[in-house]
C-alpha atoms as a PDB file:
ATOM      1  CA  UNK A   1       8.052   1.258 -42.455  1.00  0.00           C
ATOM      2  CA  UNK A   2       7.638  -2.020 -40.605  1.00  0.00           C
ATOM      3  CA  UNK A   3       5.253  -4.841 -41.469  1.00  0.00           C
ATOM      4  CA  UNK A   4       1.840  -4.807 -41.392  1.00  0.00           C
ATOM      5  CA  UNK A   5       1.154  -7.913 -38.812  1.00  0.00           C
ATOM      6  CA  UNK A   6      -2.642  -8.819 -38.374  1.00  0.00           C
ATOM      7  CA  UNK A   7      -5.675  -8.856 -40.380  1.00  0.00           C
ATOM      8  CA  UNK A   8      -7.155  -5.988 -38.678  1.00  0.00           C
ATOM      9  CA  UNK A   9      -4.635  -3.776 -39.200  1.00  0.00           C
ATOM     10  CA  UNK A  10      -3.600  -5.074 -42.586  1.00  0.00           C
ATOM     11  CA  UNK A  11      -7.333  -4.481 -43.609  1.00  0.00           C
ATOM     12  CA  UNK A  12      -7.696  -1.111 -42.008  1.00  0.00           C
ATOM     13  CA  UNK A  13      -4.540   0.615 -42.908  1.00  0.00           C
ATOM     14  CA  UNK A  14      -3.776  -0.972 -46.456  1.00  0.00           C
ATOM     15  CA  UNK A  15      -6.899  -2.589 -48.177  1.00  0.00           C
ATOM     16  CA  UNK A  16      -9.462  -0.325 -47.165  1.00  0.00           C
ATOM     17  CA  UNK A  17      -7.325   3.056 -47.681  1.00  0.00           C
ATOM     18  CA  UNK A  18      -6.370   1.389 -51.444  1.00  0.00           C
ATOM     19  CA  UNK A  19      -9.876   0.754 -52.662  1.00  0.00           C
ATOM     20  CA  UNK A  20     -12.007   3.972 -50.648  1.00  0.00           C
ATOM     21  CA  UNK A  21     -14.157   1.545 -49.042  1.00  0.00           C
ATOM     22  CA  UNK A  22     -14.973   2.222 -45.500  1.00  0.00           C
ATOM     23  CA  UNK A  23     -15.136  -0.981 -42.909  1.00  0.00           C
ATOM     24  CA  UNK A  24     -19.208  -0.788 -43.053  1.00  0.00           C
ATOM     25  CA  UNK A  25     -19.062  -0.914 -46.505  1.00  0.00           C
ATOM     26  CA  UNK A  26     -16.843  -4.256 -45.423  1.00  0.00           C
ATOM     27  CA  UNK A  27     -19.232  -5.617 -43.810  1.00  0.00           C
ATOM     28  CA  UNK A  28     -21.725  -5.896 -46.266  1.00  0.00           C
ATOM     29  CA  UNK A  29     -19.551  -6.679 -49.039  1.00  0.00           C
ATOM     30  CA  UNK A  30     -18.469 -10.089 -46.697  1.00  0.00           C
ATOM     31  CA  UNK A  31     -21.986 -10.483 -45.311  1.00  0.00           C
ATOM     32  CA  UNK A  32     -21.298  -9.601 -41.973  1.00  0.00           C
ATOM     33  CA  UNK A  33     -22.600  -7.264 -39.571  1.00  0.00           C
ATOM     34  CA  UNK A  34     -20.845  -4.631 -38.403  1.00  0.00           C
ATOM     35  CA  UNK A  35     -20.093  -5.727 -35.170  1.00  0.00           C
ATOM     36  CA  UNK A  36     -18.795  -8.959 -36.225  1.00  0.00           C
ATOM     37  CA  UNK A  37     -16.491  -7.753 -38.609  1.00  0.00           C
ATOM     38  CA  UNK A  38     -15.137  -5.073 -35.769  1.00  0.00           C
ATOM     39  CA  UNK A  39     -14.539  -8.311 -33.344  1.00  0.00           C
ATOM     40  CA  UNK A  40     -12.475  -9.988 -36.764  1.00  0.00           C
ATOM     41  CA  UNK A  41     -10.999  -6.469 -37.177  1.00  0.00           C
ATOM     42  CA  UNK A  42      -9.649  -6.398 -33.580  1.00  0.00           C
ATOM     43  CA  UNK A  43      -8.653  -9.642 -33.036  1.00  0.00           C
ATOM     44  CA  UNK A  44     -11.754 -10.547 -30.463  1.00  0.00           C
ATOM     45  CA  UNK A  45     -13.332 -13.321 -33.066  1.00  0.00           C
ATOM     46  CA  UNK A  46     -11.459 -15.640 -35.034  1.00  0.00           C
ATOM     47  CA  UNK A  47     -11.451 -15.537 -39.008  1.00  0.00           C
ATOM     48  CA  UNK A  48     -13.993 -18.543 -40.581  1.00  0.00           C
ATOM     49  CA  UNK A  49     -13.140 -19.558 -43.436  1.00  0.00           C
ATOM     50  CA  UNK A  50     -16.087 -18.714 -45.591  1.00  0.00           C
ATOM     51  CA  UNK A  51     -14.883 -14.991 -44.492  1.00  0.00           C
ATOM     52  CA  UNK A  52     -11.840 -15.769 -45.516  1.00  0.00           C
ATOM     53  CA  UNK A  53     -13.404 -16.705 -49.249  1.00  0.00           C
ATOM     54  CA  UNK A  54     -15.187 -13.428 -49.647  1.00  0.00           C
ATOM     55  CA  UNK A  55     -11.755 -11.595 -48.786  1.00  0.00           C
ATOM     56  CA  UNK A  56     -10.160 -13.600 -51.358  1.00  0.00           C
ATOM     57  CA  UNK A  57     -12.907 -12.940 -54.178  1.00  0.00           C
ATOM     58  CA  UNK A  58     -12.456  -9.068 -52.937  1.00  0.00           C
ATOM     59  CA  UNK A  59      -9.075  -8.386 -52.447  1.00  0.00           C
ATOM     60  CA  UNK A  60      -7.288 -11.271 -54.312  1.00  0.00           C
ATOM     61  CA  UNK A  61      -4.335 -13.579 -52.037  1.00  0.00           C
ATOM     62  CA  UNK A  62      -5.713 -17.156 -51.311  1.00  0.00           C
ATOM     63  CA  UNK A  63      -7.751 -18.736 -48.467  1.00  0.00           C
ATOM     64  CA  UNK A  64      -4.861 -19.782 -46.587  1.00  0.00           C
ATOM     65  CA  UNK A  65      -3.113 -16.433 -46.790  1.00  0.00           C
ATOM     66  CA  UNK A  66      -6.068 -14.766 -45.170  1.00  0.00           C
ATOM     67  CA  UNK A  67      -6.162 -17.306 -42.817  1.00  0.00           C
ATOM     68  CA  UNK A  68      -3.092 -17.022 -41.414  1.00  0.00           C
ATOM     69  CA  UNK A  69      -3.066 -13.392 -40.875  1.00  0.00           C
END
């Protein structure tokens, strides 16, 4: 199996598989509309950091892990 690379994709095919939570449910868990989080999700809007605090609160890691995805 080779690695998962970016955030998107990381998100999509590990995190939100593991805990049954679907990418609008995402979105309001980090405070962000849906379209936002799609742009994050796809690599079309870059990561802030107090994004990058919610995932860490949600899905454990640390800021700068999320960060550099």
């Amino acid at each position: 199996m080779r690695e998962l690379c970016n955030l998107g994709e990381l998100l999509v095919k590990a995190y939100l598989p593991l805990t049954g939570m679907t990418q609008q449910e995402l979105a309001k868990e980090l405070n962000l509309s849906e379209g936002v989080l799609s742009d994050i999700l796809y690599g079309t809007k870059t990561l802030r950091r107090e994004t990058a605090v919610r995932l860490t609160k949600l899905f454990g890691m640390t800021i700068s892990w999320w960060m550099s995805r």
